[in-house]
PDB file of N, CA and C in Angstrom:
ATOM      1  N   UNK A   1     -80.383 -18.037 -35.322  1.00  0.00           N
ATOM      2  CA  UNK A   1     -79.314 -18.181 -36.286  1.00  0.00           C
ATOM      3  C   UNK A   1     -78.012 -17.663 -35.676  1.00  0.00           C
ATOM      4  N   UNK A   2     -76.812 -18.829 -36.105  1.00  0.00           N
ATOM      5  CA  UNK A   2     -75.988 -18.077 -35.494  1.00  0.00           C
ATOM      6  C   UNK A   2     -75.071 -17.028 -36.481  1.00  0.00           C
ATOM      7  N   UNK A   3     -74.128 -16.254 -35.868  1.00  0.00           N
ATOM      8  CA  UNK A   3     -73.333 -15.258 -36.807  1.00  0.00           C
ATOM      9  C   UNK A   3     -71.990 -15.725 -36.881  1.00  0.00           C
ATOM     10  N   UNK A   4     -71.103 -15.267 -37.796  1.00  0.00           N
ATOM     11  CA  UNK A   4     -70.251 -16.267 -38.363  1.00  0.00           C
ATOM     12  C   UNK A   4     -68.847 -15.874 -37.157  1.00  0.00           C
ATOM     13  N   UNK A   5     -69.069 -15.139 -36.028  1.00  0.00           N
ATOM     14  CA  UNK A   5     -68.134 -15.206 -35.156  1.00  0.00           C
ATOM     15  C   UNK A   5     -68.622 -15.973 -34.205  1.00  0.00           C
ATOM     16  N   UNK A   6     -70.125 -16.221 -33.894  1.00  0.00           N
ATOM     17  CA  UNK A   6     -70.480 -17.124 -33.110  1.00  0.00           C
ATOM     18  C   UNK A   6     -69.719 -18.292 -33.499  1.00  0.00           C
ATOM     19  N   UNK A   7     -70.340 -18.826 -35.108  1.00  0.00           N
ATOM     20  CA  UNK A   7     -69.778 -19.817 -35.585  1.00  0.00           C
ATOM     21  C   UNK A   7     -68.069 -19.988 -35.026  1.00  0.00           C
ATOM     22  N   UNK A   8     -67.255 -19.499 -35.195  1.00  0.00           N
ATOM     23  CA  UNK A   8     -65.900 -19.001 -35.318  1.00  0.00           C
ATOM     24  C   UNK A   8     -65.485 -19.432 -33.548  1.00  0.00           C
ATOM     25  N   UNK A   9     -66.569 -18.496 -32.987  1.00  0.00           N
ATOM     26  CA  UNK A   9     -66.151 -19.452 -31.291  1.00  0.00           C
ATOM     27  C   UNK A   9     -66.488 -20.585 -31.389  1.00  0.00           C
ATOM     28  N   UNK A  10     -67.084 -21.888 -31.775  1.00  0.00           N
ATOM     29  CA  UNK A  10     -67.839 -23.044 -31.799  1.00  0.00           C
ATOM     30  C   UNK A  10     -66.557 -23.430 -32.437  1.00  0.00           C
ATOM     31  N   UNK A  11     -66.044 -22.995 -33.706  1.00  0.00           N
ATOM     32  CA  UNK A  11     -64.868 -24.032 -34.195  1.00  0.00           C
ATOM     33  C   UNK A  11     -63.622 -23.683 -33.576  1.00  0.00           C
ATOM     34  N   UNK A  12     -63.292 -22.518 -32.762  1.00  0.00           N
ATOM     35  CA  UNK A  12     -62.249 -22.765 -32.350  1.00  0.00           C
ATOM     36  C   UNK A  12     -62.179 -23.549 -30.925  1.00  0.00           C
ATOM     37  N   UNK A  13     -63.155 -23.868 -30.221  1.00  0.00           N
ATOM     38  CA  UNK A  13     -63.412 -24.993 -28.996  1.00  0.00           C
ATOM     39  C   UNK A  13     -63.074 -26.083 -29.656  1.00  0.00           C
ATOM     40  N   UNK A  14     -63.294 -26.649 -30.705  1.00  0.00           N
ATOM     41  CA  UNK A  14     -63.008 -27.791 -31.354  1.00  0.00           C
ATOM     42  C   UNK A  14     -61.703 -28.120 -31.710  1.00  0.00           C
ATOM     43  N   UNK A  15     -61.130 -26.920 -31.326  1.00  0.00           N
ATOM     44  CA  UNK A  15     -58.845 -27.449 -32.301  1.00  0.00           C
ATOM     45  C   UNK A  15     -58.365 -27.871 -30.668  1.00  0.00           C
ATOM     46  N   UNK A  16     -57.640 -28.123 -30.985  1.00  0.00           N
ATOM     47  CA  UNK A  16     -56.377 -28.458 -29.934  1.00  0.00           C
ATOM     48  C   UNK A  16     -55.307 -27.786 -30.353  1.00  0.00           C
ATOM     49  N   UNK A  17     -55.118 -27.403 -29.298  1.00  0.00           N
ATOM     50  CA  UNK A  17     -53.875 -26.136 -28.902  1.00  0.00           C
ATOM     51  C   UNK A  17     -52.329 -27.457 -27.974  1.00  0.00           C
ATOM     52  N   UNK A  18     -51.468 -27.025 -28.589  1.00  0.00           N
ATOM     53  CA  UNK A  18     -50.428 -28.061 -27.900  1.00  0.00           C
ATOM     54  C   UNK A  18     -49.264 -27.382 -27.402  1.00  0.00           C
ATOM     55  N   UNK A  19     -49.294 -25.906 -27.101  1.00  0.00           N
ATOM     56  CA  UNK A  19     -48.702 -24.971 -26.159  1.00  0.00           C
ATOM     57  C   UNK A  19     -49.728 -23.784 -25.471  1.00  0.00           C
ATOM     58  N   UNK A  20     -49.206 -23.922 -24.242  1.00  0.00           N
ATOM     59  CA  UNK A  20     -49.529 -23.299 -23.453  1.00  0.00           C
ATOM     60  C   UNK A  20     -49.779 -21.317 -23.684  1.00  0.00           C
ATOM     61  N   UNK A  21     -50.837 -21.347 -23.553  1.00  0.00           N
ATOM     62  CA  UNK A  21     -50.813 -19.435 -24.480  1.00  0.00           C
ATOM     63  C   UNK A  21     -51.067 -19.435 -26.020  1.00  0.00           C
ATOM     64  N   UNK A  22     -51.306 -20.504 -26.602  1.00  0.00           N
ATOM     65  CA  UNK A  22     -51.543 -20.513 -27.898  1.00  0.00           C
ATOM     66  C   UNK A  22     -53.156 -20.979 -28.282  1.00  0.00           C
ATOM     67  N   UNK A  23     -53.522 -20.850 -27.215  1.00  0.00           N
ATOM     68  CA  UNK A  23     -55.336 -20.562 -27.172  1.00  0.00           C
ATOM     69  C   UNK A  23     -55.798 -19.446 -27.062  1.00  0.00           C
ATOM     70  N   UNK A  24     -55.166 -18.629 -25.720  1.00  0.00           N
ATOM     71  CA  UNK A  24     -55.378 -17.346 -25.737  1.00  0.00           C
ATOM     72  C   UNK A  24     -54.750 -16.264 -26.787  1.00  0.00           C
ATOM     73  N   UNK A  25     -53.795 -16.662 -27.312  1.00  0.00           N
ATOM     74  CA  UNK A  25     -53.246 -16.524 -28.245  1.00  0.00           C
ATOM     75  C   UNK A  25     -54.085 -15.865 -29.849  1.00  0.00           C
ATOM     76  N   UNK A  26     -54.734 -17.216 -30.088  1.00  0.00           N
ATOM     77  CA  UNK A  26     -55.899 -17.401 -30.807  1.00  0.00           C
ATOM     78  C   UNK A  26     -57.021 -16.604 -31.238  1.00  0.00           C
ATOM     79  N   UNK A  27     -57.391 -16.356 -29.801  1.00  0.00           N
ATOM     80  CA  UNK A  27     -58.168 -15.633 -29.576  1.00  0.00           C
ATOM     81  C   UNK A  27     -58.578 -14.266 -29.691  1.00  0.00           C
ATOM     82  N   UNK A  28     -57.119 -13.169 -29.175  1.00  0.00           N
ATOM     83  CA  UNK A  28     -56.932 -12.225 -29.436  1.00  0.00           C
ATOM     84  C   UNK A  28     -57.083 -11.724 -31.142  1.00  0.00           C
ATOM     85  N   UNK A  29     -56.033 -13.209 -31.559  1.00  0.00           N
ATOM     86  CA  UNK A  29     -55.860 -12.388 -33.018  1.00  0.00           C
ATOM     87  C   UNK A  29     -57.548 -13.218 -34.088  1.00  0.00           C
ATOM     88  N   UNK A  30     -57.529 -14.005 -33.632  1.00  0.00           N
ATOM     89  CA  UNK A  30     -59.092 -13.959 -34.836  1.00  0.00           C
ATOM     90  C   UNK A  30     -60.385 -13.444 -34.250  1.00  0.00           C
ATOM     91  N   UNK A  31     -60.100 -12.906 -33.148  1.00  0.00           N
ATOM     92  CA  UNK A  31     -61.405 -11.816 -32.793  1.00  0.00           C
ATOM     93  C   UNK A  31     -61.331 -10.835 -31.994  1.00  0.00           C
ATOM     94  N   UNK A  32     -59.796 -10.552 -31.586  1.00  0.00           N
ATOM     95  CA  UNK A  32     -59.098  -9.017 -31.190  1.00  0.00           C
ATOM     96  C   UNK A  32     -60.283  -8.895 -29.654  1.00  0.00           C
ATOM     97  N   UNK A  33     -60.729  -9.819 -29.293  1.00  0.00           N
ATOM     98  CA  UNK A  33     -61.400  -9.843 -27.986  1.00  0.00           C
ATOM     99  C   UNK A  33     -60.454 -10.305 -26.523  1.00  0.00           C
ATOM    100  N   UNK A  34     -60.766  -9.695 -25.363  1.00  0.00           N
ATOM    101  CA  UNK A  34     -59.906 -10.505 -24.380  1.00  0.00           C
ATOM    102  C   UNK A  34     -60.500 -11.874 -24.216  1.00  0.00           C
ATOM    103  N   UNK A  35     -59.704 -12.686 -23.578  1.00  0.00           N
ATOM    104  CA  UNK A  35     -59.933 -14.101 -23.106  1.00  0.00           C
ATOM    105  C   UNK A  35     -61.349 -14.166 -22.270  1.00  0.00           C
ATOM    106  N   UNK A  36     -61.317 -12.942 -21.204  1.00  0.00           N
ATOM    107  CA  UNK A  36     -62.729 -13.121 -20.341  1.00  0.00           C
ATOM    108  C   UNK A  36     -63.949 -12.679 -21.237  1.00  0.00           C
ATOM    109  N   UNK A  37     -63.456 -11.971 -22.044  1.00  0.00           N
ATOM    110  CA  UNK A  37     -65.107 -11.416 -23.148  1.00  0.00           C
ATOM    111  C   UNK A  37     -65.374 -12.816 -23.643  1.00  0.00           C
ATOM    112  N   UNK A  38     -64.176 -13.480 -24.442  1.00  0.00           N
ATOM    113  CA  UNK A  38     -64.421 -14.736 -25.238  1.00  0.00           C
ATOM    114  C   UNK A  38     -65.104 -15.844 -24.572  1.00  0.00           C
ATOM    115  N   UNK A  39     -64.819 -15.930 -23.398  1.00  0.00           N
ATOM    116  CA  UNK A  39     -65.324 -17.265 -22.133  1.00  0.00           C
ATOM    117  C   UNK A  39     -66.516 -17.015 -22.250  1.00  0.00           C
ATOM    118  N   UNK A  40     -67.018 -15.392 -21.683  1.00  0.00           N
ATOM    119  CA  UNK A  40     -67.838 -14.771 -21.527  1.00  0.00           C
ATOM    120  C   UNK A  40     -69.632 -15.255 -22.929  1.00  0.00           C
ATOM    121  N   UNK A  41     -68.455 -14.990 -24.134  1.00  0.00           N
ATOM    122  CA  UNK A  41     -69.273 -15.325 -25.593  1.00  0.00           C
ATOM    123  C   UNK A  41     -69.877 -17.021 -25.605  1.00  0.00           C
ATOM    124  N   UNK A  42     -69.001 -17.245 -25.530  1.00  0.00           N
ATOM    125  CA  UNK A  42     -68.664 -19.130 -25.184  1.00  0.00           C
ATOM    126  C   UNK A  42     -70.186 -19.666 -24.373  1.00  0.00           C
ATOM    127  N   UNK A  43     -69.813 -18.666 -23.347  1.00  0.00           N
ATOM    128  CA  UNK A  43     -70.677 -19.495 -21.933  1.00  0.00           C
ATOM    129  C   UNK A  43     -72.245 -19.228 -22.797  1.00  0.00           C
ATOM    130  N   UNK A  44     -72.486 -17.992 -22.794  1.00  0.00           N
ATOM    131  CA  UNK A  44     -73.763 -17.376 -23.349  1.00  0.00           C
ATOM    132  C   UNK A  44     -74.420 -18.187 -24.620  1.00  0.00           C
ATOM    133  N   UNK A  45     -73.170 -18.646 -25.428  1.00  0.00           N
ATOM    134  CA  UNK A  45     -73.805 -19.494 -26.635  1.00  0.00           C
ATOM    135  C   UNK A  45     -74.088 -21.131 -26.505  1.00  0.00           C
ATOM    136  N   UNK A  46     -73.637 -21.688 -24.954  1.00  0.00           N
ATOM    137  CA  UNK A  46     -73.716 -22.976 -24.780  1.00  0.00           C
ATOM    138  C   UNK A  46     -75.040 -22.857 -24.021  1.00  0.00           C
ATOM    139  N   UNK A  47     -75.702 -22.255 -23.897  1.00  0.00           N
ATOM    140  CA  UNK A  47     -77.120 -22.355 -23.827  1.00  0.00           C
ATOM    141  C   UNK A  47     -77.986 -22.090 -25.006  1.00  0.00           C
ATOM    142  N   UNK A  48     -77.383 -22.009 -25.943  1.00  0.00           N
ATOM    143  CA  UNK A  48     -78.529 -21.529 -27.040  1.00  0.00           C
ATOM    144  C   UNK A  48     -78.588 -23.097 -27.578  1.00  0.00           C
ATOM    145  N   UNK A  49     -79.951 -23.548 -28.750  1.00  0.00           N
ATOM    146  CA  UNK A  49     -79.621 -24.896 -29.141  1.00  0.00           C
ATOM    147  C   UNK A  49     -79.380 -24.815 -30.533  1.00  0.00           C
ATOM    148  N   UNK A  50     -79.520 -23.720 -31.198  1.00  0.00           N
ATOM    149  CA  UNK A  50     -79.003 -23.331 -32.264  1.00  0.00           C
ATOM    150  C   UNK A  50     -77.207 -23.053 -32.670  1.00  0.00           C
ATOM    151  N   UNK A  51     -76.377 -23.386 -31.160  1.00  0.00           N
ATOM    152  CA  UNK A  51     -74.782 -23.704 -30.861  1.00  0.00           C
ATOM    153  C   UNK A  51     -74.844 -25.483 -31.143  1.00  0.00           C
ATOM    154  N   UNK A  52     -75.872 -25.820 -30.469  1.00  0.00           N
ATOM    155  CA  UNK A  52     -75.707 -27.498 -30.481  1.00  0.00           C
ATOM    156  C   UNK A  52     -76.381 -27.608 -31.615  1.00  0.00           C
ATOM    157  N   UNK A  53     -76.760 -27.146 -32.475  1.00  0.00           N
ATOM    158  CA  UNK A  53     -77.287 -27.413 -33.787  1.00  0.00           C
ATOM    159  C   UNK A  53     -75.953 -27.975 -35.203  1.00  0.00           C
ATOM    160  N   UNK A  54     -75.342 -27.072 -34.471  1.00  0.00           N
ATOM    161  CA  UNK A  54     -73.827 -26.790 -35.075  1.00  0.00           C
ATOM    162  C   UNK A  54     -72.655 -27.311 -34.720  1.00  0.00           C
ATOM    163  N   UNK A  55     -72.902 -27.615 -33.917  1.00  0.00           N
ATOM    164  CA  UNK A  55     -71.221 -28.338 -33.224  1.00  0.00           C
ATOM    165  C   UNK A  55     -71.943 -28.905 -31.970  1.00  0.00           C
ATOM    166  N   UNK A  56     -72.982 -29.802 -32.580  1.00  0.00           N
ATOM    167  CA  UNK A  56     -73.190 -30.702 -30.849  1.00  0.00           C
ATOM    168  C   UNK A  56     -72.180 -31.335 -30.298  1.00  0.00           C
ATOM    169  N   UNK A  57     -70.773 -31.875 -30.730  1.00  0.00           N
ATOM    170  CA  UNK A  57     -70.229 -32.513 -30.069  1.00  0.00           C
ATOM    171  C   UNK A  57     -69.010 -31.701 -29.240  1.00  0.00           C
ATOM    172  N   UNK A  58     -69.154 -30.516 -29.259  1.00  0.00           N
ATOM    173  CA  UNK A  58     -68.036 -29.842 -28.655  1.00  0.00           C
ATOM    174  C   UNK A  58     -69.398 -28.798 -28.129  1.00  0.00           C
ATOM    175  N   UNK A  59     -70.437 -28.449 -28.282  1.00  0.00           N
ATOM    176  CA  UNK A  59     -71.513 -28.266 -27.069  1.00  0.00           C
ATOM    177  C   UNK A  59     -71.598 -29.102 -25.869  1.00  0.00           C
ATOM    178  N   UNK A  60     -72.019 -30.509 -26.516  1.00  0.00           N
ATOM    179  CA  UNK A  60     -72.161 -31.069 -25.042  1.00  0.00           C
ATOM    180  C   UNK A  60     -70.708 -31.747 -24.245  1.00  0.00           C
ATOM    181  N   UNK A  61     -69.926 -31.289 -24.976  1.00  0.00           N
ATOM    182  CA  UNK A  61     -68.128 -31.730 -24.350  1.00  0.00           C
ATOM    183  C   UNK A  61     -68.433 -30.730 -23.355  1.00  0.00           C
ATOM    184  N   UNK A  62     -68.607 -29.218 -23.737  1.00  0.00           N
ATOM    185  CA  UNK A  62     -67.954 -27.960 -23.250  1.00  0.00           C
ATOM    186  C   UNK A  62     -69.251 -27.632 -22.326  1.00  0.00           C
ATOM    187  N   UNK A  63     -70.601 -28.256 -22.605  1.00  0.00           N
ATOM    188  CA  UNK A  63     -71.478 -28.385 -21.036  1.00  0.00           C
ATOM    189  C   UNK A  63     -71.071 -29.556 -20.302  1.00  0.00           C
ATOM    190  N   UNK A  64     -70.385 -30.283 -20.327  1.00  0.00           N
ATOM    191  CA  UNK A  64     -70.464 -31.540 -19.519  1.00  0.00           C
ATOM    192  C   UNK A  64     -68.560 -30.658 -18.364  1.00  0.00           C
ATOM    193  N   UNK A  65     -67.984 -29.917 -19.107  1.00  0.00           N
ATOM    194  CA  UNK A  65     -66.620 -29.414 -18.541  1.00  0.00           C
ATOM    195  C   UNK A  65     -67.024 -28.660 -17.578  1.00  0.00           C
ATOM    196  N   UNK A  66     -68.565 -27.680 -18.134  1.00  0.00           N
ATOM    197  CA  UNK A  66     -68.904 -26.638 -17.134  1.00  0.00           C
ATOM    198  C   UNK A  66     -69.543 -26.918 -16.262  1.00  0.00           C
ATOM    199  N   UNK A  67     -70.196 -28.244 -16.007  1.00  0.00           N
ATOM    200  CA  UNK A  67     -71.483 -28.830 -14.867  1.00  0.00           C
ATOM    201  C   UNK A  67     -70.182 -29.413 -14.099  1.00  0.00           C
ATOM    202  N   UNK A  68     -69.319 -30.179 -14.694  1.00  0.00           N
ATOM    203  CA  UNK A  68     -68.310 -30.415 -13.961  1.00  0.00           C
ATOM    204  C   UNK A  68     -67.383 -29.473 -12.957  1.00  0.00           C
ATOM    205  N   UNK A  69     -66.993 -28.451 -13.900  1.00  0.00           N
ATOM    206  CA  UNK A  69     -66.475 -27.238 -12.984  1.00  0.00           C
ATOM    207  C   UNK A  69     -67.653 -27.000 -11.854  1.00  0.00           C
ATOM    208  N   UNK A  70     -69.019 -26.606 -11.833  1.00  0.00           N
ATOM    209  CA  UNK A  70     -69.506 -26.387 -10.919  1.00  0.00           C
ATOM    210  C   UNK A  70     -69.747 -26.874  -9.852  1.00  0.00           C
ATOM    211  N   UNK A  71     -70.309 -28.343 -10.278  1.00  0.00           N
ATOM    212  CA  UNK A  71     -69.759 -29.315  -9.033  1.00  0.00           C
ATOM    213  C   UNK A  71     -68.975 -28.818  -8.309  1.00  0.00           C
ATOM    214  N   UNK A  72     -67.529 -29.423  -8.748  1.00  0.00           N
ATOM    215  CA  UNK A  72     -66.133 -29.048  -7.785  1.00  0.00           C
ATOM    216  C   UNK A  72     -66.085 -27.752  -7.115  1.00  0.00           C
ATOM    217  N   UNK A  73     -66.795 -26.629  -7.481  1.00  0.00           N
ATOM    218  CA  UNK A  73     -66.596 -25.711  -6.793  1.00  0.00           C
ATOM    219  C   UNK A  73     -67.746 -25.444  -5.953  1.00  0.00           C
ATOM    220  N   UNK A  74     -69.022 -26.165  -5.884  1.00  0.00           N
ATOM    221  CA  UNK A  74     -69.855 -26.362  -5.043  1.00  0.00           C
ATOM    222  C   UNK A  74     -69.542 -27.179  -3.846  1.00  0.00           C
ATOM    223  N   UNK A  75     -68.531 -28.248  -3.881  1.00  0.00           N
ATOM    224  CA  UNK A  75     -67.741 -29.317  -3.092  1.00  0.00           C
ATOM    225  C   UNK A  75     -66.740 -28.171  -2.412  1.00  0.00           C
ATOM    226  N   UNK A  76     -65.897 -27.529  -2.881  1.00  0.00           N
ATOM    227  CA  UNK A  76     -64.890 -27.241  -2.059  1.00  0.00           C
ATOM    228  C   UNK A  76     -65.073 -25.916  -1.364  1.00  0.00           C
ATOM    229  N   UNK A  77     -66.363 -25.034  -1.744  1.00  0.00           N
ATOM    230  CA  UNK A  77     -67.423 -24.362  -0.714  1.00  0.00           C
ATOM    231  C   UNK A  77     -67.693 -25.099   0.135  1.00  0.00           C
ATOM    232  N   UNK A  78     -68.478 -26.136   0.356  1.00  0.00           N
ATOM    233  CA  UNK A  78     -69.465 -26.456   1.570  1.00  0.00           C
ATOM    234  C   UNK A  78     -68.515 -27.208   2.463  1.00  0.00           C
ATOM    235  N   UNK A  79     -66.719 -27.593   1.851  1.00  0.00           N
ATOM    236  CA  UNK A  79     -65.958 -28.097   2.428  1.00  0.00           C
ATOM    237  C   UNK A  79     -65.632 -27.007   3.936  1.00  0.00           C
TER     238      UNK A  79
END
């Protein structure tokens, strides 16, 4: 089950932000957490399936961003 700040990270992946700092922004003030704790929360709950229970479509957006990030940085290592 998730908890209603879990919840709370799951819907705020879902807004669009249309200035720059107004994500991190966000962040601070509806959960007074830094940006790396929040990533940190984020990453940990996109493995649970009880996150994709809830917001599958910004689960598998926000795994398909992170397999992607890894790639590229597996590529420009072995470069």
């Amino acid at each position: 089950m998730l908890t209603d700040t879990e919840r709370a990270i799951l819907d705020l992946e879902g807004e669009t932000f249309r200035f720059a700092g107004s994500k991190e922004q966000a962040i601070v003030e509806r959960f007074g957490m830094s940006s790396t704790r929040y990533y940190q929360r984020l990453n940990a709950l996109l493995a649970r399936p009880e996150a994709w229970e809830y917001a599958p479509t910004t689960v598998s957006r926000l795994r398909r961003v992170r397999a992607s990030h890894a790639r590229s940085k597996t590529v420009r290592q072995s470069a």
